[in-house]
Structure formats: C-alpha cells, structure tokens
N, C-alpha and C. Protein backbone atom coordinates (compact mmCIF):
# COMPACT_ATOMS: atom_id res chain seq x y z
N UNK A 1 25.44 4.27 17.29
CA UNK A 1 25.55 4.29 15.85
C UNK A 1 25.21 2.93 15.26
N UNK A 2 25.74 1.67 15.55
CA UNK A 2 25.51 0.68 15.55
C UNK A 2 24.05 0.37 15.66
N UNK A 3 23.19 0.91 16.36
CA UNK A 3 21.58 0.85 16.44
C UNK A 3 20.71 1.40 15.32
N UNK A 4 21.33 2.22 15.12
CA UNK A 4 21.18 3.32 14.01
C UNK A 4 20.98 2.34 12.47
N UNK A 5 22.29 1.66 12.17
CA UNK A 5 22.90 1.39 11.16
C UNK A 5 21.85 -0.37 11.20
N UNK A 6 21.72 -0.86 12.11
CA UNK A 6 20.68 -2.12 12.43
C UNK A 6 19.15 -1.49 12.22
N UNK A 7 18.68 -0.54 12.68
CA UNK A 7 17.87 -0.56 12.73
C UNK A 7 16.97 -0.19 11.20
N UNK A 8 18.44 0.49 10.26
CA UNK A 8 17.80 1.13 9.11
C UNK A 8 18.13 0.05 8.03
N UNK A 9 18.96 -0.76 8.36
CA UNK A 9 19.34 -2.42 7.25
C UNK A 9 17.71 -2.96 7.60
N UNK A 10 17.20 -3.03 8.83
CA UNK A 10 16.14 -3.97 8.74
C UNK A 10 14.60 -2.75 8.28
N UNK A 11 15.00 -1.90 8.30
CA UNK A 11 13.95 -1.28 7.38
C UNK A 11 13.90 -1.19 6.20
N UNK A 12 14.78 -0.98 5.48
CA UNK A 12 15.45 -1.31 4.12
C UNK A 12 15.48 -2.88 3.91
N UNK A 13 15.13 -3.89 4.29
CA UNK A 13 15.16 -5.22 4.20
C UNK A 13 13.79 -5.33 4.11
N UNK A 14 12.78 -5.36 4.92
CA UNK A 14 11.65 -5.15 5.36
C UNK A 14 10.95 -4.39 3.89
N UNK A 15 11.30 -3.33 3.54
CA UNK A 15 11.29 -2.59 2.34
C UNK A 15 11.28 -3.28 1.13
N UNK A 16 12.24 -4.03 0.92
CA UNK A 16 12.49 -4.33 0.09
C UNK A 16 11.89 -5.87 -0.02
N UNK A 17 11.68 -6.69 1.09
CA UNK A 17 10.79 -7.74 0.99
C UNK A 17 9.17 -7.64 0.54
N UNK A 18 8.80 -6.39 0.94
CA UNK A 18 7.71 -6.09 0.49
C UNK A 18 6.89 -5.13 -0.65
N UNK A 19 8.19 -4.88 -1.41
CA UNK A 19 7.98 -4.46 -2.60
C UNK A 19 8.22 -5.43 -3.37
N UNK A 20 9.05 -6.52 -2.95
CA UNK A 20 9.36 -7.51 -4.41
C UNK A 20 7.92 -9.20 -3.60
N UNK A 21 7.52 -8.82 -2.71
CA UNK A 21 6.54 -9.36 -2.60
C UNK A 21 5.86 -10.28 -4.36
N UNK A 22 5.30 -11.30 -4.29
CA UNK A 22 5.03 -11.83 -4.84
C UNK A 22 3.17 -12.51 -5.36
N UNK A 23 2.53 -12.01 -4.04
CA UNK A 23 1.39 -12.08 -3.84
C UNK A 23 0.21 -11.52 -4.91
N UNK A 24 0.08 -12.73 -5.80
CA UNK A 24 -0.88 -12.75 -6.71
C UNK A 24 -2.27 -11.70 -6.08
N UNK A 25 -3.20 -11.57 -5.09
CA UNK A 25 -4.31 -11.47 -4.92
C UNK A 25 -3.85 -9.99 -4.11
N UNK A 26 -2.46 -9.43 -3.94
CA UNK A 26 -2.14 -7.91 -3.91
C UNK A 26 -2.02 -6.97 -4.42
N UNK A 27 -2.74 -5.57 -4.59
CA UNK A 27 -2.66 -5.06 -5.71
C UNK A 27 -0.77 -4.11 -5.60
N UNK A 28 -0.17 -4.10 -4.77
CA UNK A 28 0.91 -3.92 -4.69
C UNK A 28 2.07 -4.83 -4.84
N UNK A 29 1.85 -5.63 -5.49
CA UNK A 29 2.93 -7.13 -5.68
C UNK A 29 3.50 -7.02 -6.84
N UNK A 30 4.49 -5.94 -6.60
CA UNK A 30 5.49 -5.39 -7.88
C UNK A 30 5.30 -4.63 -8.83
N UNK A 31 4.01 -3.89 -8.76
CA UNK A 31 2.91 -3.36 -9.84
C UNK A 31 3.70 -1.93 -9.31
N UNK A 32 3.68 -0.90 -10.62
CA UNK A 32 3.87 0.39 -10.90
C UNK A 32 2.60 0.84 -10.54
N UNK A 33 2.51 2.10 -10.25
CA UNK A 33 1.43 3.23 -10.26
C UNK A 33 0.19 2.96 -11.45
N UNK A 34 0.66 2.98 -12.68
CA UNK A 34 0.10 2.59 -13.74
C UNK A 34 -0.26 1.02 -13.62
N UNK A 35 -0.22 0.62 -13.11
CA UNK A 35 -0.23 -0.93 -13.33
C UNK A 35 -1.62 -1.30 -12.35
N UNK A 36 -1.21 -0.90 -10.93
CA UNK A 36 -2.00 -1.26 -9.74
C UNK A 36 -3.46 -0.14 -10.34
N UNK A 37 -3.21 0.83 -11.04
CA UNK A 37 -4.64 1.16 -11.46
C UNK A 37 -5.64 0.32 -12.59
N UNK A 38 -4.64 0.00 -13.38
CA UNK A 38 -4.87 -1.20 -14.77
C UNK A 38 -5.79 -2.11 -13.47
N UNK A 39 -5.03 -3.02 -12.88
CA UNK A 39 -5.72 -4.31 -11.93
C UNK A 39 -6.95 -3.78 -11.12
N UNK A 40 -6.78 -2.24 -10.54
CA UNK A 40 -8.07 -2.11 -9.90
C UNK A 40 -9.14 -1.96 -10.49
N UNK A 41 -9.23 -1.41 -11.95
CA UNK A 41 -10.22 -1.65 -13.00
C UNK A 41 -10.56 -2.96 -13.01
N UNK A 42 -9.70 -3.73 -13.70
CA UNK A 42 -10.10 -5.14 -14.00
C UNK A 42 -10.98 -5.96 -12.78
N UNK A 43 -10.14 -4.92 -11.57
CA UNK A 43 -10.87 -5.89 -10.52
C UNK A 43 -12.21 -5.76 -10.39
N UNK A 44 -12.91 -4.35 -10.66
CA UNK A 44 -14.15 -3.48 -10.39
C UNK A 44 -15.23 -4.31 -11.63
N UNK A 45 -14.20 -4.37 -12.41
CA UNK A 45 -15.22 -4.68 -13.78
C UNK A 45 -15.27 -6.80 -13.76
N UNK A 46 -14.36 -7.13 -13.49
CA UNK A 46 -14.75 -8.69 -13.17
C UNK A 46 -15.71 -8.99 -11.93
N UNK A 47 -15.46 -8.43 -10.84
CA UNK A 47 -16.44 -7.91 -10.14
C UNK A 47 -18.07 -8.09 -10.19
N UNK A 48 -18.19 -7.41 -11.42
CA UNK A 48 -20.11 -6.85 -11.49
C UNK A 48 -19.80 -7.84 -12.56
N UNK A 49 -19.36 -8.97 -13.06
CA UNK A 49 -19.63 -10.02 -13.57
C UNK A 49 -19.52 -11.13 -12.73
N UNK A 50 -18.67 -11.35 -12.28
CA UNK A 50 -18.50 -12.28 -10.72
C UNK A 50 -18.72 -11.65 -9.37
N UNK A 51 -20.13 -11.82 -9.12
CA UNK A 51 -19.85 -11.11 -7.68
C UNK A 51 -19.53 -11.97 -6.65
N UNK A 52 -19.29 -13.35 -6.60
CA UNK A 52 -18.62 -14.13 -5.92
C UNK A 52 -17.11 -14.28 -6.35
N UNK A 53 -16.14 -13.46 -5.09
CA UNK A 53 -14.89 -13.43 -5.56
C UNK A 53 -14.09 -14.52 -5.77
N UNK A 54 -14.92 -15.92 -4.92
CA UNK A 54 -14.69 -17.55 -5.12
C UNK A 54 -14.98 -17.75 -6.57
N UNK A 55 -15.61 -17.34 -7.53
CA UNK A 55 -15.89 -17.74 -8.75
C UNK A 55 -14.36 -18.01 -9.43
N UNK A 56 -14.57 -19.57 -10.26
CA UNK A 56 -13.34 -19.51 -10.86
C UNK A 56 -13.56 -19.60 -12.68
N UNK A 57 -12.56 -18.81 -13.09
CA UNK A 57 -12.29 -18.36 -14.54
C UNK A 57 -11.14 -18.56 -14.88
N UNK A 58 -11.43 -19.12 -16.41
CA UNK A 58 -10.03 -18.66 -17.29
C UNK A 58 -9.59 -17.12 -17.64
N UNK A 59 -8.92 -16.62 -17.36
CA UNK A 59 -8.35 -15.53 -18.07
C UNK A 59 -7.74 -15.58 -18.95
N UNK A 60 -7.40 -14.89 -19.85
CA UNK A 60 -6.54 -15.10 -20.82
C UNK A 60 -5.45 -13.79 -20.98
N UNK A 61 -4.20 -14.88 -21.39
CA UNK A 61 -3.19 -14.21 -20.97
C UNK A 61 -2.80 -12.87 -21.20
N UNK A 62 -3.66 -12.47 -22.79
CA UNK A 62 -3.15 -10.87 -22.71
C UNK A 62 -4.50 -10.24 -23.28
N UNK A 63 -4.39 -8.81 -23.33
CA UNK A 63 -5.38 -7.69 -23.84
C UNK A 63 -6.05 -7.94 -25.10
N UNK A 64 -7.26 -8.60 -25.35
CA UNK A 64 -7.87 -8.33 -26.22
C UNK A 64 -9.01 -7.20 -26.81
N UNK A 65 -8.90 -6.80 -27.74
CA UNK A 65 -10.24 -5.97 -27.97
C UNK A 65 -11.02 -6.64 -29.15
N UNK A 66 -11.95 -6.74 -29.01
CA UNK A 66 -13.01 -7.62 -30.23
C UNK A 66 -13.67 -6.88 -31.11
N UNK A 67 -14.01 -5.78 -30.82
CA UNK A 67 -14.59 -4.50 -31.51
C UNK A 67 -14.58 -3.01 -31.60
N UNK A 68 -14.26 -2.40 -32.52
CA UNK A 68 -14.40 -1.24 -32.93
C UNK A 68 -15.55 -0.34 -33.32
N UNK A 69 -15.85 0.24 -31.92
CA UNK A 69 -17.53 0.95 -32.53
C UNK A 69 -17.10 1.88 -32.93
N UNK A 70 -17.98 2.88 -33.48
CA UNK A 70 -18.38 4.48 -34.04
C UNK A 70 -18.35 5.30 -33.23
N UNK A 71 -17.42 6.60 -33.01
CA UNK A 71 -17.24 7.37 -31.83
C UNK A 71 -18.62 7.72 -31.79
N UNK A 72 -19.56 7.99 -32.60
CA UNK A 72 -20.69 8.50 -32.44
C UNK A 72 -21.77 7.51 -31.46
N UNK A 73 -21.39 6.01 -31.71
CA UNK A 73 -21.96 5.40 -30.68
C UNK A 73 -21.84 5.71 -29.45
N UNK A 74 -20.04 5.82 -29.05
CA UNK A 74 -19.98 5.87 -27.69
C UNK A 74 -20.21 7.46 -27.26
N UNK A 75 -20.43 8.22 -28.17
CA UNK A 75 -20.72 9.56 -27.54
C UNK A 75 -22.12 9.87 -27.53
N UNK A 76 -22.44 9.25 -27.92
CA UNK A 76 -24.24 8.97 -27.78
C UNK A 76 -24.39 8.54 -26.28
N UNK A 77 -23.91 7.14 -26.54
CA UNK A 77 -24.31 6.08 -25.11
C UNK A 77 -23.44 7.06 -24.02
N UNK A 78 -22.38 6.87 -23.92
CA UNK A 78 -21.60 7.61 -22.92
C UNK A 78 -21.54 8.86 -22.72
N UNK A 79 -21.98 9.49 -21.78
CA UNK A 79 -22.45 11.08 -21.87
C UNK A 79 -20.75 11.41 -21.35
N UNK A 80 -20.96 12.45 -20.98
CA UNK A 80 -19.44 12.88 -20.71
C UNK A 80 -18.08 12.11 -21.13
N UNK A 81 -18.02 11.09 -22.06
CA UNK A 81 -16.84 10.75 -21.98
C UNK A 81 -15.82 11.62 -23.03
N UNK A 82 -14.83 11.69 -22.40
CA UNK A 82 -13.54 12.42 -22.93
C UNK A 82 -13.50 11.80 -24.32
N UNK A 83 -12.97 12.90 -25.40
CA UNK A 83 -12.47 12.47 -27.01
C UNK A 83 -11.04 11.35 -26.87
N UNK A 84 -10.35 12.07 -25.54
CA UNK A 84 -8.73 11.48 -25.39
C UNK A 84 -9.11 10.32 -24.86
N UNK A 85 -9.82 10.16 -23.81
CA UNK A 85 -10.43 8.51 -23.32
C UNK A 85 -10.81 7.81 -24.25
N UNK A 86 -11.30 8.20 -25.40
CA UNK A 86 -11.99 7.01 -26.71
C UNK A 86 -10.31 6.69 -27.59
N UNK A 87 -9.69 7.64 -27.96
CA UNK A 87 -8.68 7.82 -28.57
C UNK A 87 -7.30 6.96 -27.99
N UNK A 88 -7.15 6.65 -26.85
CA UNK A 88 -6.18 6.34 -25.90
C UNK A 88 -6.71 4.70 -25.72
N UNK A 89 -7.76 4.93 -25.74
CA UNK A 89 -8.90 3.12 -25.84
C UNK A 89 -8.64 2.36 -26.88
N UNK A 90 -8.39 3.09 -28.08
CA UNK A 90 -8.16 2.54 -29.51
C UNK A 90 -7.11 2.42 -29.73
N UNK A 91 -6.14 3.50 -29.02
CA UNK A 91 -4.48 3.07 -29.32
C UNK A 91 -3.73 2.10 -28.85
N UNK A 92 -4.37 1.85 -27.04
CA UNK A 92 -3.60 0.72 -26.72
C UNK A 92 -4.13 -0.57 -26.70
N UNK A 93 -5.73 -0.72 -27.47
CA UNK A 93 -6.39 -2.00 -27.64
C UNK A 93 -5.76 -2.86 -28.61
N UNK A 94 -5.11 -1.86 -29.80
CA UNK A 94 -3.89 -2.59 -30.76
C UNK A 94 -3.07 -3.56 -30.07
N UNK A 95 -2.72 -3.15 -29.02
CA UNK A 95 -1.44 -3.72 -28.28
C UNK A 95 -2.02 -4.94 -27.63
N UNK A 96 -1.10 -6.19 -27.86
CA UNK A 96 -1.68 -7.53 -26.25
C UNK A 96 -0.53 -7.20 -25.53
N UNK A 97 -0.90 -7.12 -24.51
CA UNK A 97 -0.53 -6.42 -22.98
C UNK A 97 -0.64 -7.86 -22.00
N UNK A 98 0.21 -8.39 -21.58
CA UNK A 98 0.53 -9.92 -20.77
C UNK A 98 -0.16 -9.70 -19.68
N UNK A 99 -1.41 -10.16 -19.14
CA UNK A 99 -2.48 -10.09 -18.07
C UNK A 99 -1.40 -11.52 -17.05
N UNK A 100 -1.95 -10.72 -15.69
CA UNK A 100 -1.50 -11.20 -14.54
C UNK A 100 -2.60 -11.82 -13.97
N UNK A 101 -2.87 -12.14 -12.48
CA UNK A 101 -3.91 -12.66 -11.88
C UNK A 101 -4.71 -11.42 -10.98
N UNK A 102 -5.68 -11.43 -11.17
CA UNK A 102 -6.73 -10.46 -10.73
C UNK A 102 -6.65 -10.42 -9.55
N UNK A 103 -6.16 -9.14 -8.36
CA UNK A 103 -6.05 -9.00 -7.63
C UNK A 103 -7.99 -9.38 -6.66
N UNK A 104 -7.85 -10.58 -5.48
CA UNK A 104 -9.13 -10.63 -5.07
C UNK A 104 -10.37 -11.79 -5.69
N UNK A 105 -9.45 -12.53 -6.69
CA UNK A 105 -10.22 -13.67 -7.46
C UNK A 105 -9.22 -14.84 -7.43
N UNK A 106 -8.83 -15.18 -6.18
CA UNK A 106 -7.97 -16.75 -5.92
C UNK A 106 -8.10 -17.48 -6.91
N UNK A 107 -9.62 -17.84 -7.33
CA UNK A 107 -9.40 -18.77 -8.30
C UNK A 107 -8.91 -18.11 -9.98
N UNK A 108 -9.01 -17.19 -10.24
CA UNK A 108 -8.44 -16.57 -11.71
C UNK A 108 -7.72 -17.46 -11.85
N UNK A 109 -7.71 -18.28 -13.51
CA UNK A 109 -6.86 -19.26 -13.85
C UNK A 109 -6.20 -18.28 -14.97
N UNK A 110 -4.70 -18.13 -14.89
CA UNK A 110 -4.58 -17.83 -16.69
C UNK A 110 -4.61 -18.80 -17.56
N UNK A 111 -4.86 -18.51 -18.79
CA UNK A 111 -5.41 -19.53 -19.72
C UNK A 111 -3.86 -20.36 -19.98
N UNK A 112 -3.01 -19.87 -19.99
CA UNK A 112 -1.30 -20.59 -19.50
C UNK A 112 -0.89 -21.33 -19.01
N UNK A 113 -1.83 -21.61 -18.07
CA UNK A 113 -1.41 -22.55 -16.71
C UNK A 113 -2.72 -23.46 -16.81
N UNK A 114 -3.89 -23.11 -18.01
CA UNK A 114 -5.04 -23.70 -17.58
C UNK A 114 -4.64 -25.00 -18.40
N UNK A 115 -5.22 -26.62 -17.66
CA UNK A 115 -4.96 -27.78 -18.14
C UNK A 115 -6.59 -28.55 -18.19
N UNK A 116 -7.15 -27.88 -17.89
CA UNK A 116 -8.72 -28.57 -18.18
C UNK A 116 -9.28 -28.50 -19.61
N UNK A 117 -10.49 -29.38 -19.95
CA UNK A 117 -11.42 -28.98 -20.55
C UNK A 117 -11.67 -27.46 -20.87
N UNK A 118 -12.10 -27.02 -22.60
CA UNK A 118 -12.47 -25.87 -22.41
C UNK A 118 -14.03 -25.96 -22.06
N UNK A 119 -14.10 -24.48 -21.68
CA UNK A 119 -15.84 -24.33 -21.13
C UNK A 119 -15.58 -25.66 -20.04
N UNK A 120 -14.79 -25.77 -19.07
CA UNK A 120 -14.83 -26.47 -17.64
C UNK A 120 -15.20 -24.99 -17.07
N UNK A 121 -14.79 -23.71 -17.49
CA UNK A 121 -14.57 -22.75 -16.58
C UNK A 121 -15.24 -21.26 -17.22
N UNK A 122 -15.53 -20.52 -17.51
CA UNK A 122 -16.04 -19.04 -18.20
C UNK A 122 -14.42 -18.71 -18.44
N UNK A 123 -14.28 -18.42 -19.39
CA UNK A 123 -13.49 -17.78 -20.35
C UNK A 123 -13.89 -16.47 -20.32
N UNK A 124 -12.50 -15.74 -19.78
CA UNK A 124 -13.01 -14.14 -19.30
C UNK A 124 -11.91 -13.63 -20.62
N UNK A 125 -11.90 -12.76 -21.13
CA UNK A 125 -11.03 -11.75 -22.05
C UNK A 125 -11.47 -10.28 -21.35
N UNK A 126 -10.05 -10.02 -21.42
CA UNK A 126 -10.17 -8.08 -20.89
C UNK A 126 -8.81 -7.18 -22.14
N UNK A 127 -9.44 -6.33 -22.49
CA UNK A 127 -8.88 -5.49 -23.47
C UNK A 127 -8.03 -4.61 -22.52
N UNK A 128 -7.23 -3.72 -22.90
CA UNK A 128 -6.28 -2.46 -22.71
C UNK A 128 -6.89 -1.58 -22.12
N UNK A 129 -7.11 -0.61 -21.41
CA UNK A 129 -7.47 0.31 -20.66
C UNK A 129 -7.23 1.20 -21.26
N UNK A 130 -8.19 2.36 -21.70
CA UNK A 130 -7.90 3.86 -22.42
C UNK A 130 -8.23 4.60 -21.21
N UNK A 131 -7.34 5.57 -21.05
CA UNK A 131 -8.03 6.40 -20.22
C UNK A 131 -7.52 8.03 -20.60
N UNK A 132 -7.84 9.11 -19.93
CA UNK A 132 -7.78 10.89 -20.62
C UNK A 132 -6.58 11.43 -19.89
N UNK A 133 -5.98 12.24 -20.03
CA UNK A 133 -4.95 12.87 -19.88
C UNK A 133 -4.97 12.73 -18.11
N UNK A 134 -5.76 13.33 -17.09
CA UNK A 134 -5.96 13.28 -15.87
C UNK A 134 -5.80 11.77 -15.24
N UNK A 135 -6.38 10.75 -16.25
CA UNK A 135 -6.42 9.41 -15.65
C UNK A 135 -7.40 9.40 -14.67
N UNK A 136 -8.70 10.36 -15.04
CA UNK A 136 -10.21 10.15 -14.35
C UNK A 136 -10.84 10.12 -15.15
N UNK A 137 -11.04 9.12 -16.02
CA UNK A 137 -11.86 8.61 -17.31
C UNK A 137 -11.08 7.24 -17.40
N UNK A 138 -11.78 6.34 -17.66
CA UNK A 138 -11.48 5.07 -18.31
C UNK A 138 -12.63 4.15 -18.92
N UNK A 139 -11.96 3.32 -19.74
CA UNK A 139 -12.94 3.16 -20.96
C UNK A 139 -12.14 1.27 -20.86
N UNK A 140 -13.35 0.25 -21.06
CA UNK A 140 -12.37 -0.90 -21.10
C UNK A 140 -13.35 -2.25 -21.42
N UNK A 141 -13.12 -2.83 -22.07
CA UNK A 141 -13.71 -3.52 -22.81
C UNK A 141 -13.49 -5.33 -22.12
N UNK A 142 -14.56 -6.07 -21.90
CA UNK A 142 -14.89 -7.11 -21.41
C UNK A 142 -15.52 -8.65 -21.52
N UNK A 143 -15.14 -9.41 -21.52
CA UNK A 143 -15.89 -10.78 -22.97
C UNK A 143 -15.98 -11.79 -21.64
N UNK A 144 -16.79 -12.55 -21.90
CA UNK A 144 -16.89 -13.89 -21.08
C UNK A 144 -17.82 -14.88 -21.93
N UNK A 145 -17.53 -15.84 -21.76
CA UNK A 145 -17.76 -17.31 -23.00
C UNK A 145 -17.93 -18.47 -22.15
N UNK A 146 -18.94 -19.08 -21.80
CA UNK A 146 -19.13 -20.21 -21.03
C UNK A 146 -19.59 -21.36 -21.75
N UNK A 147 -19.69 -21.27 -22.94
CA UNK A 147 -20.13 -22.06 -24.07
C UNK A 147 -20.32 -22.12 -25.61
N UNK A 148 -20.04 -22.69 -26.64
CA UNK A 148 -19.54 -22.21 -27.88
C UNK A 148 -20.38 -21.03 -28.59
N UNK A 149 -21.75 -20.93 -27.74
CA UNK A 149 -22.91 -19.88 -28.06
C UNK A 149 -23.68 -19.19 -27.22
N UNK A 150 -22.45 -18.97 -26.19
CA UNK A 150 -23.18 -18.05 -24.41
C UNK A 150 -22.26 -17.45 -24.27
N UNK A 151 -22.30 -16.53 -24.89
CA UNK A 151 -21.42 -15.11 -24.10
C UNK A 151 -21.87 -13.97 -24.70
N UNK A 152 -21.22 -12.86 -24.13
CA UNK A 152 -20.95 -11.79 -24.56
C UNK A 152 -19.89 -10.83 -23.68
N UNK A 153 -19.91 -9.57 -24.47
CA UNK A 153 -18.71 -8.68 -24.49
C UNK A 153 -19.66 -7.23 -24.00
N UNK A 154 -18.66 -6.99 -23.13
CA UNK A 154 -19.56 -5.17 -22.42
C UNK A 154 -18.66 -4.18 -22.48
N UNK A 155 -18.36 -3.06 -22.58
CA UNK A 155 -17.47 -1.98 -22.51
C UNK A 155 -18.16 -1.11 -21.47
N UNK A 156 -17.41 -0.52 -20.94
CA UNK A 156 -17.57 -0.24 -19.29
C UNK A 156 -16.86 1.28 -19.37
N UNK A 157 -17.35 2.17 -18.87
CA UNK A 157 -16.76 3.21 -19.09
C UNK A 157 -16.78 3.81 -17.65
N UNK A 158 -16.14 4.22 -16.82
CA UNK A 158 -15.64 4.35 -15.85
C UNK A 158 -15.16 5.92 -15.54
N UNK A 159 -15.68 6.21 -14.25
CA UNK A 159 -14.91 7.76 -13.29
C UNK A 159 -14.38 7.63 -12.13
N UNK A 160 -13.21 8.29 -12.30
CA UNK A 160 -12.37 8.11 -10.67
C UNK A 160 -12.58 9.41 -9.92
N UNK A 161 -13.38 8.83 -8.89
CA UNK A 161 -14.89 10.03 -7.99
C UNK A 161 -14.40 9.87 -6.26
N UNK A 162 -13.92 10.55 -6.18
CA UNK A 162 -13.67 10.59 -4.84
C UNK A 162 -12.57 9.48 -3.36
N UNK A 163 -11.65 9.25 -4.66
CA UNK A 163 -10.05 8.00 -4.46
C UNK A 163 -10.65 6.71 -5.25
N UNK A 164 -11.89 6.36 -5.62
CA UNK A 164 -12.14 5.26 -6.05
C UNK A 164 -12.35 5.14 -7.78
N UNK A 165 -12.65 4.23 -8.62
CA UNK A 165 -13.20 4.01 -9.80
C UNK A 165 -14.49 3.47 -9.85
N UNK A 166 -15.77 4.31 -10.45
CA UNK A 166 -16.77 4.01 -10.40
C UNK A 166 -17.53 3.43 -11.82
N UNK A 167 -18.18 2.53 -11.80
CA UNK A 167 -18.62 2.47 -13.17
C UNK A 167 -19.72 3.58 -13.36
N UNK A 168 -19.94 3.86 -14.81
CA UNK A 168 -20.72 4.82 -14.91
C UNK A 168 -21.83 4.44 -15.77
N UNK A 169 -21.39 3.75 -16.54
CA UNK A 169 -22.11 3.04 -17.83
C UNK A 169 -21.40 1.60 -18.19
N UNK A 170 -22.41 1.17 -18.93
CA UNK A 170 -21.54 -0.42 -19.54
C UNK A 170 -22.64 -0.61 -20.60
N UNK A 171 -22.14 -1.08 -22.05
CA UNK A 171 -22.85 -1.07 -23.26
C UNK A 171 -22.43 -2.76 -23.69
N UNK A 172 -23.56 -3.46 -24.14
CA UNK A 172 -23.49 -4.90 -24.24
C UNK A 172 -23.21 -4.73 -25.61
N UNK A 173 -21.55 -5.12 -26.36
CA UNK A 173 -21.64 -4.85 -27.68
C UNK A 173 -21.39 -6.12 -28.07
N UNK A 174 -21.60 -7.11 -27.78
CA UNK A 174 -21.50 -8.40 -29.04
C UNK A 174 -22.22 -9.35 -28.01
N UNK A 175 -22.94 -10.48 -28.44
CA UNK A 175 -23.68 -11.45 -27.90
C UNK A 175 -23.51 -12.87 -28.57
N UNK A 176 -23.24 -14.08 -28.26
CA UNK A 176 -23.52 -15.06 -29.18
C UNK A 176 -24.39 -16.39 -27.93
C-alpha cells in the first residue's frame, strides 16, 4: 500500500511540476486549450515573417488591431471564410489581450522588458484571433515596423486541416 501511495504522490508531483512549468518557448507552459491554440497561430504567422526562429523582435505587450476593412473585402479576397470568423475577429480585436513570449522565438523581446533603442529590433504587433464556432477558421491580423517608414500589416486567414493550422491566404492591408 505504501508503494501504491509513493508511487501516485510522485506522479501527482511530477504532474503538477509540469503543468505549472514555466517555459517561455513551450506551448504547454500553463496555457489553456484556448490559449496554446492563440500561440500556435501566432507562432505559424511570425513564422512566414521570420523564418529564422533566431530572429530577434520586439513584441508588444498586448493585441492590437490597426484596421477595419469591408466584409465585402474580406469576402472577396478570402474565399470560404466563415461570416462568424469575420464577426468574432472584430469582437475580440476591441479587446488588448496581454501577449506572452512566442512559443519557438528565444529571442521574442516583449516590448516590457525591452531597454534598447527603438528600431534596434522589428517591432512585431499581433491583434486578437477571430475564429467560427468549430474553431477551424481563423482570421488574425499582423504589423512589423523596422523603421519610422518600413513596415507593414497582413491579415492572415487560416484552416485547421488535418491536426494542424494552415495559412490559406494573407492580404497586405497597410504599408508605410
């Protein structure tokens, strides 16, 4: 009994060390269901802007959205996308939502902790995640700024195809 009662404290210990885990660059490091999908987006979509996962950036600390297109735009550009995916995009882009460190990008700086020069680093902004009732649609909006007149912003519209998130489309909506 005694083996029993040892053996299930250190699984339950074990358990519990590795759910309260702390590991910035894990997508399981205290993250909800909802959450660890939020980061695997961000990760997919910083990604096909950094394809060196050594690349280092400012992030900034919470959800921005910069623009409001015309559903008719994105139902033009975006073929299949859900009415509830555009709708769910707009509701929680209102919201700033406290961004963590990008699971897979060591160097991700949040702009919180950042003590350099600005433009030492690309200035990344990521908006709120809309996604459709199923949560196989997502819609999510993207900015990077490397200089007071070099950047721009992409919205990325996304399908979850076979356990993964795929991009499907991405529309360049602001430039400077």
């Amino acid at each position: 009994m005694k083996y029993v009662i040892k053996s299930g404290s250190i699984l339950l210990l074990s358990l519990f060390l590795t759910t309260c885990d702390d590991d910035s660059n894990s997508l399981n490091s205290g993250m909800d269901y909802g959450e660890r999908m939020d980061y695997e987006i961000y990760r997919i979509v910083v990604s096909h802007t950094f394809p060196d996962s050594n690349a280092a950036f400012v992030l900034r600390d919470s959800t921005v959205m910069s623009s409001h297109l015309p559903e008719e735009i994105l139902d033009e550009y975006f073929t299949g996308l859900e009415e509830e995916t555009v709708v769910n995009y707009y509701e929680r882009g209102s919201e700033r939502i406290p961004l963590k460190h990008i699971p897979g990008f060591p160097n991700c700086i949040l702009s919180r902790d950042f003590e350099g020069e600005q433009f030492q680093y690309p200035d990344v902004t990521l908006s709120a995640i809309g996604y459709n009732d199923e949560k196989t649609q997502a819609l999510v909006e993207t900015g990077i700024l490397s200089a007071p007149l070099v950047g721009a912003g992409y919205l990325y519209f996304l399908e979850y195809e076979e356990g993964t998130w795929v991009i499907k489309k991405q529309l360049m909506i602001w430039i400077s």
